[in-house]
Protein backbone atom coordinates (compact mmCIF):
# COMPACT_ATOMS: atom_id res chain seq x y z
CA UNK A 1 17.75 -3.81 9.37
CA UNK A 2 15.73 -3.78 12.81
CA UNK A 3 16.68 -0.55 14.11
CA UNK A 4 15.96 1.25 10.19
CA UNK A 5 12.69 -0.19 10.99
CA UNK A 6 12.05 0.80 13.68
CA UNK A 7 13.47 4.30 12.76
CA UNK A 8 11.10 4.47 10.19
CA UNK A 9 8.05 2.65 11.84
CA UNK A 10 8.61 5.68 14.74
CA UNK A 11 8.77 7.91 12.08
CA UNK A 12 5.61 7.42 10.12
CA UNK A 13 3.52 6.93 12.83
CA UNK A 14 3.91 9.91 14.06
CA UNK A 15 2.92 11.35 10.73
CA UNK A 16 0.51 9.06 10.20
CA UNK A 17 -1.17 9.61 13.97
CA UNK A 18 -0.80 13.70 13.10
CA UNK A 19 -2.41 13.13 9.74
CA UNK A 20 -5.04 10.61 10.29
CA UNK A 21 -6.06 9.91 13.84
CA UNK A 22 -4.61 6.85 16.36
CA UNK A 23 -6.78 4.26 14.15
CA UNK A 24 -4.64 5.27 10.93
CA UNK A 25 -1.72 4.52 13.17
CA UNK A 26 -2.39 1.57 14.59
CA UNK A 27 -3.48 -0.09 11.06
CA UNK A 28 0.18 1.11 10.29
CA UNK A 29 1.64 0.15 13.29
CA UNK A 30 -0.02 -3.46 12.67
CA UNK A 31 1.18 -3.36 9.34
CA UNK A 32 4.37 -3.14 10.32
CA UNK A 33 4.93 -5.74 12.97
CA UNK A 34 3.48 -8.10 10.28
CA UNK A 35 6.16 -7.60 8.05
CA UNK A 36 8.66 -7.40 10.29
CA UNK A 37 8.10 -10.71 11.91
CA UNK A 38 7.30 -12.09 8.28
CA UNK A 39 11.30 -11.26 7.21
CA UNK A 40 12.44 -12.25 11.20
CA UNK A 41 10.90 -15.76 10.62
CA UNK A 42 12.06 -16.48 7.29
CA UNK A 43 15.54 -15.52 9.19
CA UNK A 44 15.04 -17.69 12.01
CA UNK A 45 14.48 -20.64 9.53
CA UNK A 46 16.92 -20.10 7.32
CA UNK A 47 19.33 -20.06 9.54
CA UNK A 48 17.87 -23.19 11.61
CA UNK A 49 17.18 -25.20 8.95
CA UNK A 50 20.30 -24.26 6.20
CA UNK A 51 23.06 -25.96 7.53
CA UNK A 52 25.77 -28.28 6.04
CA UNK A 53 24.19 -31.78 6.00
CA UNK A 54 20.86 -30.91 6.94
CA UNK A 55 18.85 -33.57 4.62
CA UNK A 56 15.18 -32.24 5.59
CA UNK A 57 15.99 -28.68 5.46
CA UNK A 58 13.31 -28.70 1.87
CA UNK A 59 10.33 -30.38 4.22
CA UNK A 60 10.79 -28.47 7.45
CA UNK A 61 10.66 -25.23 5.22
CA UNK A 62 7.46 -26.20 2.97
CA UNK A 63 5.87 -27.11 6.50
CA UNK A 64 7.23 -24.19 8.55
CA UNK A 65 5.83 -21.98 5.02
CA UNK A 66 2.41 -23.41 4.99
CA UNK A 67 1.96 -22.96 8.84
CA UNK A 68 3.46 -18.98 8.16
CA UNK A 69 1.07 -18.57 5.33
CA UNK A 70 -2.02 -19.90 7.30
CA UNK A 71 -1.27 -17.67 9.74
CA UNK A 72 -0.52 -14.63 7.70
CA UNK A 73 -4.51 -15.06 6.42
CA UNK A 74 -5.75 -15.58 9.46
CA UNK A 75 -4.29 -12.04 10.47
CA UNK A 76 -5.58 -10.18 7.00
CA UNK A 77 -8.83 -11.44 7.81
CA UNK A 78 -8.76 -10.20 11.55
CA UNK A 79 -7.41 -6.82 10.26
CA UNK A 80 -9.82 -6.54 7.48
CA UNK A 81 -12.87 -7.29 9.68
CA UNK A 82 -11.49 -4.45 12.53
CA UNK A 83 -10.93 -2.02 10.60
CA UNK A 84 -12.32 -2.66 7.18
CA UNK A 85 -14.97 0.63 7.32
CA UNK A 86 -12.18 2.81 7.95
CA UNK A 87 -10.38 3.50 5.01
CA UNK A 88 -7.02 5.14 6.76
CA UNK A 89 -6.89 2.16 8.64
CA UNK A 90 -6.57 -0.22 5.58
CA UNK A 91 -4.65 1.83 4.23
CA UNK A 92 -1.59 2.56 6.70
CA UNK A 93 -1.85 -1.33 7.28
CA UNK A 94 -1.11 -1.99 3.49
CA UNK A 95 1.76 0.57 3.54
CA UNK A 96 3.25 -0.96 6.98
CA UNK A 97 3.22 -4.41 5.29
CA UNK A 98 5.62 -2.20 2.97
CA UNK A 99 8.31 -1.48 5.49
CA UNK A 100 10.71 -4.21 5.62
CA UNK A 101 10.69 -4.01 1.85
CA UNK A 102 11.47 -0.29 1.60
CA UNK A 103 14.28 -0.39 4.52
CA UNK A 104 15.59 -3.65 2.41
CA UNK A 105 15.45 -1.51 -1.27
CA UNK A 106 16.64 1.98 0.96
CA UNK A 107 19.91 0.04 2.68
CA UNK A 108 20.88 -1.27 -0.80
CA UNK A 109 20.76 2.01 -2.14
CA UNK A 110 23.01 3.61 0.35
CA UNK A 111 25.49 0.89 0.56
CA UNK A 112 25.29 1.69 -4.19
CA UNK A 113 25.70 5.74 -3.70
CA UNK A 114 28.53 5.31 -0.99
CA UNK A 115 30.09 2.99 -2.99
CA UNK A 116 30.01 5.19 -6.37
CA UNK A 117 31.56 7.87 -3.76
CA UNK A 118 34.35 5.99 -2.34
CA UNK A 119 35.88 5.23 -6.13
């Protein structure tokens, strides 16, 4: 899932950067190492906190999700107040926050169509 990200993160920045300018680029660029880490700590937790017998799993992920969330804000805001005159800016950063989503939706397709093709 990392490396398709990445693959794709390399990918569109370059067309991004060629299209819109380094600003464009790094609001996608930004984008993307937002949603990246948002999917890598919901991993990290699950797999720290989601273990046989582990009673306080529920409050160390309502805590862990309120401190993620709080931070998440804090972020928009800082992006929104860089770059929020520059519309390519905004705009790559909304489509990076896209990217672990579309690698997610892309990876289930392939594993559908090669299945359909090994039957």
């Amino acid at each position: 899932m990392y490396v398709s990200s990445a693959y794709l993160w390399a990918f569109v920045a370059l067309a991004v950067f060629a299209l819109w300018g380094i600003v464009a680029a790094a609001g996608w660029t930004i984008g993307c190492a937002l949603s990246v880490g948002i999917l890598r700590s919901l991993e990290w937790v699950v797999k720290r906190n989601f273990v046989p017998g582990a009673d306080k799993a529920k409050q160390e992920f309502a805590k862990f999700s309120l401190v993620k969330l709080a931070l998440v804000v804090i972020i928009l805001i800082g992006v929104v107040l860089a770059g929020g005159s520059n519309f390519g800016f905004v705009a790559a950063f909304c489509a990076g926050l896209l990217l672990a989503q579309v690698v997610i939706v892309a990876k289930v397709l392939g594993m559908l169509v090669a299945e359909r093709l090994g039957s």
